[in-house]
PDB file of N, CA and C in Angstrom:
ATOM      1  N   UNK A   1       0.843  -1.182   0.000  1.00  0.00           N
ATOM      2  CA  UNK A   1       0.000   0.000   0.000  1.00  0.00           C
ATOM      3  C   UNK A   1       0.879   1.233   0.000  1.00  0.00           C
ATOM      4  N   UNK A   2       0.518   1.924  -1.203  1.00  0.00           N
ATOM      5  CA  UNK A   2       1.413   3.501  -0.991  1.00  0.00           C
ATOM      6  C   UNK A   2       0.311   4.502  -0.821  1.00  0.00           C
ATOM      7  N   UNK A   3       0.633   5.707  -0.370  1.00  0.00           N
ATOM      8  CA  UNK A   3      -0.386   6.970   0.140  1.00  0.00           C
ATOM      9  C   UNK A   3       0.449   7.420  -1.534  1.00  0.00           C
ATOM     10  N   UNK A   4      -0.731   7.872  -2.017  1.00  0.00           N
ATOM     11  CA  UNK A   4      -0.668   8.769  -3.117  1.00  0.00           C
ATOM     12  C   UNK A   4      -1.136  10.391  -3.163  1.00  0.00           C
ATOM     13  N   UNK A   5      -0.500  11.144  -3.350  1.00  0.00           N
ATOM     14  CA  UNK A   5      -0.631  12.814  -3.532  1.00  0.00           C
ATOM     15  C   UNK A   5      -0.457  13.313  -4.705  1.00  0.00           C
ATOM     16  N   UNK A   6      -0.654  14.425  -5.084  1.00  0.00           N
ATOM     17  CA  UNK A   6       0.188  14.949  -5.884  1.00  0.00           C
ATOM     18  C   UNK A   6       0.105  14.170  -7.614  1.00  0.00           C
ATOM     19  N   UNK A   7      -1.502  14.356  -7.755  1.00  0.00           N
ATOM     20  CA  UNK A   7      -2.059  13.655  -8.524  1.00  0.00           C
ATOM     21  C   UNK A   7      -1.871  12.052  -9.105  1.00  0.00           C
ATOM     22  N   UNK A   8      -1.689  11.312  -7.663  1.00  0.00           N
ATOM     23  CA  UNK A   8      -1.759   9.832  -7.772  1.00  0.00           C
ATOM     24  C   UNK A   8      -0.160   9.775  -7.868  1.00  0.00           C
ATOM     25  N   UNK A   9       0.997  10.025  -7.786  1.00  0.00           N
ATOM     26  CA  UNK A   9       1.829   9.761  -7.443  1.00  0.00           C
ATOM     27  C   UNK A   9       2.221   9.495  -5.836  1.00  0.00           C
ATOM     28  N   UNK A  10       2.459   8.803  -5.702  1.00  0.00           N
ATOM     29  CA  UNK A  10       3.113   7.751  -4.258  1.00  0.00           C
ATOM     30  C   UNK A  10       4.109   9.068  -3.821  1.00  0.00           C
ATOM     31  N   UNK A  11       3.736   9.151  -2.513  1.00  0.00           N
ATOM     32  CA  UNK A  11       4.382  10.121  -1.411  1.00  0.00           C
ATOM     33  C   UNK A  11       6.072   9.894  -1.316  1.00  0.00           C
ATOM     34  N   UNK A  12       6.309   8.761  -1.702  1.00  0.00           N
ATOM     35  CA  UNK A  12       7.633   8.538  -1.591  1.00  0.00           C
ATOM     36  C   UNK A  12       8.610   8.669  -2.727  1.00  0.00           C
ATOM     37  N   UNK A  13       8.098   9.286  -3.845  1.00  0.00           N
ATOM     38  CA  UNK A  13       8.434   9.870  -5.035  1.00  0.00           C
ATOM     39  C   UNK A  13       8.155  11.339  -5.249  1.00  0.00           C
ATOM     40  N   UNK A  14       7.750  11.588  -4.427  1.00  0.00           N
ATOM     41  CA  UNK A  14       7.691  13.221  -4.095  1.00  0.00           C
ATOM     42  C   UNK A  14       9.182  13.810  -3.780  1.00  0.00           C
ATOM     43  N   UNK A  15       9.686  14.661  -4.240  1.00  0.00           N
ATOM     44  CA  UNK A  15      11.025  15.489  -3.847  1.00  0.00           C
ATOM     45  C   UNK A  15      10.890  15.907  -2.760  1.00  0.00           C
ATOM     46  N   UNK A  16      12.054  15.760  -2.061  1.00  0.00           N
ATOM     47  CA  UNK A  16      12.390  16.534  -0.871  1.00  0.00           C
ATOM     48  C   UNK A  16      11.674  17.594  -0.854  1.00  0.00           C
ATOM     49  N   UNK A  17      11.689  18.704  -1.837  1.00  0.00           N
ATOM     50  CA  UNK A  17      10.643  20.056  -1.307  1.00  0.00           C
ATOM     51  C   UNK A  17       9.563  20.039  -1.750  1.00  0.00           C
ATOM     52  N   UNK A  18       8.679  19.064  -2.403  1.00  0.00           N
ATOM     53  CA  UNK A  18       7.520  18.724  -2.636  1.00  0.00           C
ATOM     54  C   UNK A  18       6.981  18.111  -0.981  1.00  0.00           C
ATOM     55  N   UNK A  19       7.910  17.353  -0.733  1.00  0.00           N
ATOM     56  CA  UNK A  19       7.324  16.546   1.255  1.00  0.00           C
ATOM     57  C   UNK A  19       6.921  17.655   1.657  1.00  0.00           C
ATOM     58  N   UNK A  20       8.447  18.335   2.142  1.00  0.00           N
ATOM     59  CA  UNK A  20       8.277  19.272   2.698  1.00  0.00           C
ATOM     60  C   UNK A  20       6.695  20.491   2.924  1.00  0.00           C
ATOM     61  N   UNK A  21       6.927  20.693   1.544  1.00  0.00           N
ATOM     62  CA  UNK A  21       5.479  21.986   1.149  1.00  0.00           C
ATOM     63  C   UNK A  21       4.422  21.712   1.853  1.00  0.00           C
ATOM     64  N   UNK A  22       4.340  19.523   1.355  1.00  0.00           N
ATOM     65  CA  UNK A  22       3.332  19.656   1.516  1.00  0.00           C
ATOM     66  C   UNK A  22       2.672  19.135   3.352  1.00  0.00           C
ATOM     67  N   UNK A  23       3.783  18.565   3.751  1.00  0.00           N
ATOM     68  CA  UNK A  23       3.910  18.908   5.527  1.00  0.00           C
ATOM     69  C   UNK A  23       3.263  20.105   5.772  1.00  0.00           C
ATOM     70  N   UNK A  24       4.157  21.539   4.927  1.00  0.00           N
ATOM     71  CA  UNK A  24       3.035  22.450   5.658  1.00  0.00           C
ATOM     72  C   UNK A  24       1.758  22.644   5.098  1.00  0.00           C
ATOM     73  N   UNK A  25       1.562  22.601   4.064  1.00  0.00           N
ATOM     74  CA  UNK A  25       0.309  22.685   3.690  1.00  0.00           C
ATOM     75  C   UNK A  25      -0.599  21.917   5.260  1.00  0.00           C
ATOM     76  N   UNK A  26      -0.005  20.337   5.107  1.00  0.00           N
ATOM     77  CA  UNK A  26      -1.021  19.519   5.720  1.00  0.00           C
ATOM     78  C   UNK A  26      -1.469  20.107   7.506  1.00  0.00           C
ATOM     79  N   UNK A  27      -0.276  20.937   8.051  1.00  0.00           N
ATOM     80  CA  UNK A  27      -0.392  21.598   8.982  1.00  0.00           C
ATOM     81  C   UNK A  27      -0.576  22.424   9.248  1.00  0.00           C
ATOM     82  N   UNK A  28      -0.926  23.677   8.155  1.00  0.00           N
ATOM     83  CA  UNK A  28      -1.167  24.379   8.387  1.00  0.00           C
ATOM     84  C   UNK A  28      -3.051  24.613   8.164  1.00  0.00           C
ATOM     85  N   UNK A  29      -3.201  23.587   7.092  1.00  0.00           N
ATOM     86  CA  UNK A  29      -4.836  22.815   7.138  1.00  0.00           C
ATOM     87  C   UNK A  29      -5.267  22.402   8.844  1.00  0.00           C
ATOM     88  N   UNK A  30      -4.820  21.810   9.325  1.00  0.00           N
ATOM     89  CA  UNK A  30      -4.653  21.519  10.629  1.00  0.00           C
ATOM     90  C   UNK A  30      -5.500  22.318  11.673  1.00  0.00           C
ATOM     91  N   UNK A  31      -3.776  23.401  11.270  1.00  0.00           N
ATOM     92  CA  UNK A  31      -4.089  24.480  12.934  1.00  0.00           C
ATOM     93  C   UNK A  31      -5.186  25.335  12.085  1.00  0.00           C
ATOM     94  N   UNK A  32      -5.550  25.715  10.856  1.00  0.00           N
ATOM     95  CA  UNK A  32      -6.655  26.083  10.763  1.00  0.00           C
ATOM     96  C   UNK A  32      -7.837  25.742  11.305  1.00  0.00           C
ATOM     97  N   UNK A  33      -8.191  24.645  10.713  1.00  0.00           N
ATOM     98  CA  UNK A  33      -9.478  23.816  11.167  1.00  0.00           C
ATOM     99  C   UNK A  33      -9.609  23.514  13.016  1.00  0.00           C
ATOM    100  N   UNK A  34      -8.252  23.582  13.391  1.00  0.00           N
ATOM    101  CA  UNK A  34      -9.026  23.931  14.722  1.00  0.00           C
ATOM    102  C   UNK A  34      -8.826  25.152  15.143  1.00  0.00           C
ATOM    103  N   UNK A  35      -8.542  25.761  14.935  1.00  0.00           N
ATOM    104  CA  UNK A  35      -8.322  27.244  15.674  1.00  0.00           C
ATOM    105  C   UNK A  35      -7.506  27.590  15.662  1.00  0.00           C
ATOM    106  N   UNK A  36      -6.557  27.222  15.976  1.00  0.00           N
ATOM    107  CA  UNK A  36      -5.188  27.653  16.105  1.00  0.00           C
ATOM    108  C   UNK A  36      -4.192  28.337  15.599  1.00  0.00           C
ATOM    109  N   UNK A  37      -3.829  29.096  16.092  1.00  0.00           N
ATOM    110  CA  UNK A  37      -2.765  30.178  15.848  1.00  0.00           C
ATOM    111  C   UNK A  37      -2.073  29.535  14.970  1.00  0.00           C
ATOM    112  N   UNK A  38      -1.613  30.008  13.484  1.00  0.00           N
ATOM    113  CA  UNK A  38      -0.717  29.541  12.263  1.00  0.00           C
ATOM    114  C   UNK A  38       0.808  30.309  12.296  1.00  0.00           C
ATOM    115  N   UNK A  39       1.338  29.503  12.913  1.00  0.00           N
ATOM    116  CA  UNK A  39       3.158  30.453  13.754  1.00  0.00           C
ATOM    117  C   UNK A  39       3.691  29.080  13.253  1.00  0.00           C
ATOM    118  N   UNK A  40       5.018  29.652  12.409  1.00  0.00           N
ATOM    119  CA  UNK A  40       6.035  28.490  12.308  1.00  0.00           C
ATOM    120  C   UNK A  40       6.672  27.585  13.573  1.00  0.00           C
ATOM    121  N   UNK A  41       5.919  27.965  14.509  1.00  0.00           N
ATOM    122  CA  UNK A  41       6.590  27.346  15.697  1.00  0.00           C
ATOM    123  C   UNK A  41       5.535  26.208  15.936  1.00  0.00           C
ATOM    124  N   UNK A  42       4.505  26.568  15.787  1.00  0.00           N
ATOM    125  CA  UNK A  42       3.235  25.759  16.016  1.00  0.00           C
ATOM    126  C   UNK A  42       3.287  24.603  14.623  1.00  0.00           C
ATOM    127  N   UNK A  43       3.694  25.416  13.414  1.00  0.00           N
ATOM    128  CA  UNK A  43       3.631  24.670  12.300  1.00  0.00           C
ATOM    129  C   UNK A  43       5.196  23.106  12.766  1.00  0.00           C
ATOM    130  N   UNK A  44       5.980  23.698  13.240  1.00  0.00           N
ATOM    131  CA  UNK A  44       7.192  22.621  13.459  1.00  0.00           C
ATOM    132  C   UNK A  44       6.779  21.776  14.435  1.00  0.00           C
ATOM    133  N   UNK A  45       6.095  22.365  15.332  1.00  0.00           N
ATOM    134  CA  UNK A  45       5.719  21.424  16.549  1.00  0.00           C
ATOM    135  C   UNK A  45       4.738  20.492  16.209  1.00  0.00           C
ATOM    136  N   UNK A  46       3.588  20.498  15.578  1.00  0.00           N
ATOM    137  CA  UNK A  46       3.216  19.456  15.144  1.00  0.00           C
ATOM    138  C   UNK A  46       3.917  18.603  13.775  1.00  0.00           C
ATOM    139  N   UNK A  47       4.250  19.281  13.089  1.00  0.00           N
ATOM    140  CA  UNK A  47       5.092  18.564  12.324  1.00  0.00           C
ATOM    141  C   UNK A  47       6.211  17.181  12.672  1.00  0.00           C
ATOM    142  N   UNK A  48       6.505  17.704  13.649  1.00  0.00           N
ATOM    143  CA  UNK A  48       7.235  17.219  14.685  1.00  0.00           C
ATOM    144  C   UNK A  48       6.934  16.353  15.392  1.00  0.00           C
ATOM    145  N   UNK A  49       5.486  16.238  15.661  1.00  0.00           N
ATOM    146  CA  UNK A  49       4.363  15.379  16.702  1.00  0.00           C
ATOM    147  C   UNK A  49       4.246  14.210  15.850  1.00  0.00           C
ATOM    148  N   UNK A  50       4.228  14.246  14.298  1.00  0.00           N
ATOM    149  CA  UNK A  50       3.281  13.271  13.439  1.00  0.00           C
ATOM    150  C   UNK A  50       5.217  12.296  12.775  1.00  0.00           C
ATOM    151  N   UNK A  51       6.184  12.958  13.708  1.00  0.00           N
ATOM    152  CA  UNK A  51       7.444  12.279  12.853  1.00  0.00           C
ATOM    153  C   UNK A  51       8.134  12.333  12.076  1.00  0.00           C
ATOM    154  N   UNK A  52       7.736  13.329  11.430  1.00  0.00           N
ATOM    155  CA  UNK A  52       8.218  14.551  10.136  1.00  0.00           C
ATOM    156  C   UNK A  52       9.567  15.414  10.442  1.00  0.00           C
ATOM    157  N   UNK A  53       9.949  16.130   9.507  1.00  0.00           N
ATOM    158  CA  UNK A  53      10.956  16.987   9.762  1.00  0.00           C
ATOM    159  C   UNK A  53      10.858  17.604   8.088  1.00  0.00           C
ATOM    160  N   UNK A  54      10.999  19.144   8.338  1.00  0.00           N
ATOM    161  CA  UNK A  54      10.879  20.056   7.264  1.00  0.00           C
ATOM    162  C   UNK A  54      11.858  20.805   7.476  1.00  0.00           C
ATOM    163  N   UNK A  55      12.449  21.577   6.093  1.00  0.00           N
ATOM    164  CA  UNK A  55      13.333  22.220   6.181  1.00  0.00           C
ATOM    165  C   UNK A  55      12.985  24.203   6.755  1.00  0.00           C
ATOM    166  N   UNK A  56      13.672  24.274   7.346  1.00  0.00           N
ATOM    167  CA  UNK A  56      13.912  25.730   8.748  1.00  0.00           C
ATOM    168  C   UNK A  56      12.893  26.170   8.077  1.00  0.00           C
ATOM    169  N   UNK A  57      13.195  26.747   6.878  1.00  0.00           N
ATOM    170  CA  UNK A  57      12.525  27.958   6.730  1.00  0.00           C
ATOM    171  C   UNK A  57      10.787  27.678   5.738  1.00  0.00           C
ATOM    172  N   UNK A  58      10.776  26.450   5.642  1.00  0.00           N
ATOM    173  CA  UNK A  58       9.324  25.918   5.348  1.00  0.00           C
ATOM    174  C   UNK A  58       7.795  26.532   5.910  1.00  0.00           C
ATOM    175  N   UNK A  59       8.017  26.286   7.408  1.00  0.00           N
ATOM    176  CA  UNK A  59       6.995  27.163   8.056  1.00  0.00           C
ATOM    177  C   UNK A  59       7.092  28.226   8.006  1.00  0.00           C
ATOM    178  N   UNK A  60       8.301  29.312   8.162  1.00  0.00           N
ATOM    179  CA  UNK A  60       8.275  30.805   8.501  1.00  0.00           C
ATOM    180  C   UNK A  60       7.502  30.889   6.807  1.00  0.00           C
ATOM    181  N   UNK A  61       8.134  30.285   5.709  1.00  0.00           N
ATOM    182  CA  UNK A  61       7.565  31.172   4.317  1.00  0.00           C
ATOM    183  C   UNK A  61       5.934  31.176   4.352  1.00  0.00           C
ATOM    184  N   UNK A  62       5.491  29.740   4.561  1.00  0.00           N
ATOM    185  CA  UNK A  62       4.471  29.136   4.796  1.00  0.00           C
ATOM    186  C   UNK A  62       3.283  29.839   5.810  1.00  0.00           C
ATOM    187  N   UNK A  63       4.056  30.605   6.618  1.00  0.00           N
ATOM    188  CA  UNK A  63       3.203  31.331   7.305  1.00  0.00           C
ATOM    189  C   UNK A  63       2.734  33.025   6.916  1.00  0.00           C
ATOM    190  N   UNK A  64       3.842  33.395   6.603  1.00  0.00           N
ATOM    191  CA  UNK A  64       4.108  34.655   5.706  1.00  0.00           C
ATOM    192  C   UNK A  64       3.123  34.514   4.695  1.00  0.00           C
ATOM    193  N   UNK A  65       2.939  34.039   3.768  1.00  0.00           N
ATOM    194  CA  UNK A  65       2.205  33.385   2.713  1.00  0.00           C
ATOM    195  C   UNK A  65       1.301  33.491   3.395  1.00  0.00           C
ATOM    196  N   UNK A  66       0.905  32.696   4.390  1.00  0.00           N
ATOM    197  CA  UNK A  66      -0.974  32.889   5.067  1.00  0.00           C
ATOM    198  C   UNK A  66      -1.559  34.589   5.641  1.00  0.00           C
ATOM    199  N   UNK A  67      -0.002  34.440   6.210  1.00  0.00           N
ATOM    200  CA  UNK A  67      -0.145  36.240   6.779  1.00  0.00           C
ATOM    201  C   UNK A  67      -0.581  37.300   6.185  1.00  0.00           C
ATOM    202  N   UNK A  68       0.074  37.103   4.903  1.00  0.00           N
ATOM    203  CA  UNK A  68       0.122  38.505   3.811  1.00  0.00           C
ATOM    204  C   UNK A  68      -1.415  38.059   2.947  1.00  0.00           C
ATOM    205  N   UNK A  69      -1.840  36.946   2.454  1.00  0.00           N
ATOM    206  CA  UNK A  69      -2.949  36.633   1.989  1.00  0.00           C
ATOM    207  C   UNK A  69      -4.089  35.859   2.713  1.00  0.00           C
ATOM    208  N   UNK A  70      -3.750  35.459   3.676  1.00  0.00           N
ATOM    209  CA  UNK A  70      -4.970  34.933   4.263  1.00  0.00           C
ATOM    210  C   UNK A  70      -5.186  32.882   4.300  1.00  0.00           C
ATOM    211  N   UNK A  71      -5.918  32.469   4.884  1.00  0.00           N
ATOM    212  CA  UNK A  71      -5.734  30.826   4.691  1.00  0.00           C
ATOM    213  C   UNK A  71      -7.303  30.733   4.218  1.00  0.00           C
ATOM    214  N   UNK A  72      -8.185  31.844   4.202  1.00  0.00           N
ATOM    215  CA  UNK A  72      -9.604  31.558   3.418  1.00  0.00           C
ATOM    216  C   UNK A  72      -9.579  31.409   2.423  1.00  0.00           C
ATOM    217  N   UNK A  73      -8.835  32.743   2.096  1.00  0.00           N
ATOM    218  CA  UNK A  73      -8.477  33.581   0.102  1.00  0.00           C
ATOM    219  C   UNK A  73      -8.064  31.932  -0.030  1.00  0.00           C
ATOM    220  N   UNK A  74      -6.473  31.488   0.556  1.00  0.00           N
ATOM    221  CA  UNK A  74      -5.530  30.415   0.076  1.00  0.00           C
ATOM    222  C   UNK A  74      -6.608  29.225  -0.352  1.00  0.00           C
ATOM    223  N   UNK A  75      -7.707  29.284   0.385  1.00  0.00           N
ATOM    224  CA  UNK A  75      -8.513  28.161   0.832  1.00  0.00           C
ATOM    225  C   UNK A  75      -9.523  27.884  -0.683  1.00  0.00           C
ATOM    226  N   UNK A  76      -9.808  29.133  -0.945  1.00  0.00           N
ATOM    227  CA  UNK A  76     -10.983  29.336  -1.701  1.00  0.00           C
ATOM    228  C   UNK A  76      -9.978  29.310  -3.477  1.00  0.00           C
ATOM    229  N   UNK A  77      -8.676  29.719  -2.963  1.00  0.00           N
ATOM    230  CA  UNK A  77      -7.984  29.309  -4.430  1.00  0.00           C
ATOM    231  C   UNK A  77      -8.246  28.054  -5.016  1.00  0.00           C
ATOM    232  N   UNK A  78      -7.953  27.673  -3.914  1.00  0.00           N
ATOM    233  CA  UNK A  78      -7.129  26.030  -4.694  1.00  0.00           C
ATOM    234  C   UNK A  78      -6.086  25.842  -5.328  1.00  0.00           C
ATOM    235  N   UNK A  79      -5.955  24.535  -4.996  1.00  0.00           N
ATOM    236  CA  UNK A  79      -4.167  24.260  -5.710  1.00  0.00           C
ATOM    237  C   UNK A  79      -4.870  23.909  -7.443  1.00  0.00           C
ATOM    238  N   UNK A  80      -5.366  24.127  -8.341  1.00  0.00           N
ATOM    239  CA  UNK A  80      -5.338  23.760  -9.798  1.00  0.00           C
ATOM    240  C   UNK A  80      -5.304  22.116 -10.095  1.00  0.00           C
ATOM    241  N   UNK A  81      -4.744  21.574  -9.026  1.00  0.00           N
ATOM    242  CA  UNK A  81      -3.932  20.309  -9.516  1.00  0.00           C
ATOM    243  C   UNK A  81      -5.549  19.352  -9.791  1.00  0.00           C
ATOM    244  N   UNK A  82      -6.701  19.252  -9.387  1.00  0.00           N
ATOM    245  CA  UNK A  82      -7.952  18.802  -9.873  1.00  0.00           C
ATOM    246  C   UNK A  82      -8.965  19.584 -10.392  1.00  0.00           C
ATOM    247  N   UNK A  83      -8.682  20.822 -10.829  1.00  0.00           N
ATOM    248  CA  UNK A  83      -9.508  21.719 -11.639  1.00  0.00           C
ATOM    249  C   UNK A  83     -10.147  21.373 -13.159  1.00  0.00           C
ATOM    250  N   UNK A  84      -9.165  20.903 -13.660  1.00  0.00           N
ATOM    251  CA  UNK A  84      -9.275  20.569 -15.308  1.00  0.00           C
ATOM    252  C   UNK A  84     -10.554  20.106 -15.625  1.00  0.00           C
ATOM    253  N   UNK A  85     -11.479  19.273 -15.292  1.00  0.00           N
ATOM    254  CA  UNK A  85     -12.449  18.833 -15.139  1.00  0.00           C
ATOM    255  C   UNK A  85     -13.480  19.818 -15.074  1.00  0.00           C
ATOM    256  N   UNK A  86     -13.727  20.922 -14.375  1.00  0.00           N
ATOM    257  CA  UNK A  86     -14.823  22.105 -14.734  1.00  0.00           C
ATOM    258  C   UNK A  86     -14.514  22.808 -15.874  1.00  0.00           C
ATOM    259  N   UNK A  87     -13.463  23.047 -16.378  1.00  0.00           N
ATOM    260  CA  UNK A  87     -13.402  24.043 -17.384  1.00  0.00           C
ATOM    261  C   UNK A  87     -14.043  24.086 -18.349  1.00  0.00           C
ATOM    262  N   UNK A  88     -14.405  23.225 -19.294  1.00  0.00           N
ATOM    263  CA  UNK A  88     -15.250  22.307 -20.093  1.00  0.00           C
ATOM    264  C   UNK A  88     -16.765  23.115 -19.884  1.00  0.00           C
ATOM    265  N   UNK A  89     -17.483  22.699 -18.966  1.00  0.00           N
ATOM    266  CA  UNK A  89     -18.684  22.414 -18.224  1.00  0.00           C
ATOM    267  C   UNK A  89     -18.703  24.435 -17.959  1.00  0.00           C
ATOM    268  N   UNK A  90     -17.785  25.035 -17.098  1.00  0.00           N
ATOM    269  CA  UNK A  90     -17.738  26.323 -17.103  1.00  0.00           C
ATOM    270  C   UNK A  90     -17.989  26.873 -18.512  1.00  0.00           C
ATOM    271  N   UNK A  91     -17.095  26.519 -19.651  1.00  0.00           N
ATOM    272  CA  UNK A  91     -17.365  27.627 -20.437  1.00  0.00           C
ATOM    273  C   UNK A  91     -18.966  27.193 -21.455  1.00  0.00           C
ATOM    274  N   UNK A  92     -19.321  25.898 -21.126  1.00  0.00           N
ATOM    275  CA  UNK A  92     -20.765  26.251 -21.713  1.00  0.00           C
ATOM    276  C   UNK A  92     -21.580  26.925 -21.229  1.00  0.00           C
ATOM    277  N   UNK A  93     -21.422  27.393 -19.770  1.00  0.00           N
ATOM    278  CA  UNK A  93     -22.219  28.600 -19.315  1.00  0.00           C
ATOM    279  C   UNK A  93     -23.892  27.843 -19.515  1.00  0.00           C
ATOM    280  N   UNK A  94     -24.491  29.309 -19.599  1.00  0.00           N
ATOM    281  CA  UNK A  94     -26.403  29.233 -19.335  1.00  0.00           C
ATOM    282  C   UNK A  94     -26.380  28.357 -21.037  1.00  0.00           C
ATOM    283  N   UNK A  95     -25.834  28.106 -21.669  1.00  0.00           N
ATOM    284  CA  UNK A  95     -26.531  27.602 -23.328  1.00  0.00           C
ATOM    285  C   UNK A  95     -26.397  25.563 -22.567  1.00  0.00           C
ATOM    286  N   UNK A  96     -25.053  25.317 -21.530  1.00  0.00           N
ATOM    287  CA  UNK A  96     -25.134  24.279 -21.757  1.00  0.00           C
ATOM    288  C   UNK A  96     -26.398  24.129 -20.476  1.00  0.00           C
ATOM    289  N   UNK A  97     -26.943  24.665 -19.655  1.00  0.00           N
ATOM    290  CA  UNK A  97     -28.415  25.031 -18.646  1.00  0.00           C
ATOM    291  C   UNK A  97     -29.278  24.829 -19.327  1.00  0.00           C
ATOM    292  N   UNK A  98     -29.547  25.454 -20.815  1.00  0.00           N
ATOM    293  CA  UNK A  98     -30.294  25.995 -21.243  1.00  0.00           C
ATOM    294  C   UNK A  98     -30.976  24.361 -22.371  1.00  0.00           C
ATOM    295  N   UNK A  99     -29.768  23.653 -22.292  1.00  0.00           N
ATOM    296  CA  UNK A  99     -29.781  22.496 -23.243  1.00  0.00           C
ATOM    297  C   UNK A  99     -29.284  22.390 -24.831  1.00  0.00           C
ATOM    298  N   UNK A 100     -28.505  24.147 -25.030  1.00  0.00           N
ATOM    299  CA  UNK A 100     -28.611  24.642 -26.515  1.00  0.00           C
ATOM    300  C   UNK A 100     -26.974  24.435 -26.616  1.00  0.00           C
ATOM    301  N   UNK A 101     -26.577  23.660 -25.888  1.00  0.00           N
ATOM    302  CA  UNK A 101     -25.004  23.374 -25.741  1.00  0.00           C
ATOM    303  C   UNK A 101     -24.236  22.640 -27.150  1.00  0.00           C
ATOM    304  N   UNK A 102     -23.202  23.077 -27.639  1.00  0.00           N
ATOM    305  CA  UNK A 102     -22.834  22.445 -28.949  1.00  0.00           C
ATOM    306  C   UNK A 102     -22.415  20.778 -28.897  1.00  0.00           C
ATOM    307  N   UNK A 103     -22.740  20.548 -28.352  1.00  0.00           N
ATOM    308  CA  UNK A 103     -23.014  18.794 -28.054  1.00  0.00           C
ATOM    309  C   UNK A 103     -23.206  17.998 -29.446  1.00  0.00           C
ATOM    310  N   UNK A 104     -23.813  16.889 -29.790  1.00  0.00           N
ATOM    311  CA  UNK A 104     -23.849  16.405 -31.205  1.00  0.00           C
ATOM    312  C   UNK A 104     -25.438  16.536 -31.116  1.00  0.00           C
ATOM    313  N   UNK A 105     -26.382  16.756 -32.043  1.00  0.00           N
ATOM    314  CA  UNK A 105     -26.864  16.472 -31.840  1.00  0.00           C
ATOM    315  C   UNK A 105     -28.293  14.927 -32.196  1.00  0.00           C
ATOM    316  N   UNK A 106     -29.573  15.200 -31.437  1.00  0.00           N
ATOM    317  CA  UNK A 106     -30.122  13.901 -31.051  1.00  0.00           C
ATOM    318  C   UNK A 106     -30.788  13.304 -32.514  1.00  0.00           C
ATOM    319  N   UNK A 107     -30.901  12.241 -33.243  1.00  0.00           N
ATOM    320  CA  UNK A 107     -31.123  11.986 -33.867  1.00  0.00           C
ATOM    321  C   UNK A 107     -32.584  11.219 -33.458  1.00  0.00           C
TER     322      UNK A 107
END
């Protein structure tokens, strides 16, 4: 059994600063969802809790990044990496609602 990320690639084929990122990502998801204060100190300490180890300056950027933009905005972005799939469906807009979508049509 492998844990897969990073669009179905196995965690253990992830680069060193791909782990890393995504350690904080996964902790900083974390101390969001419960409350908690988002401080690279808090980000290492659990990091730290789950057996991990990230490089120094991972959390401080990682937090900066939440600081200067926010973890809602970050939240409500999204990472792209499963987007591809609406785009399609987005740009038919109200015609593909409407049923007048360039589809083939019914014979």
């Amino acid at each position: 059994y492998q844990r897969r990320v990073h669009g179905g690639v196995p965690a253990a084929q992830l680069s060193k600063e791909q782990q890393d990122e995504l350690l904080c990502t996964y902790a900083a998801l974390i101390l969001h969802d419960d409350g908690a204060e988002i401080t690279p100190q808090s980000m290492t300490n659990l990091i730290k809790a789950a057996g991990c180890s990230v490089e120094g300056y991972w959390p401080m950027l990682m937090t900066k990044m939440i600081g200067t933009v926010g973890m809602d905005s970050l939240l409500t972005m999204g990472g792209g990496g499963g987007g591809g799939a609406a785009g399609p469906a987005a740009a038919g807009g109200d015609a593909a609602a409407s049923g007048g979508g360039g589809g083939a049509a019914k014979k």
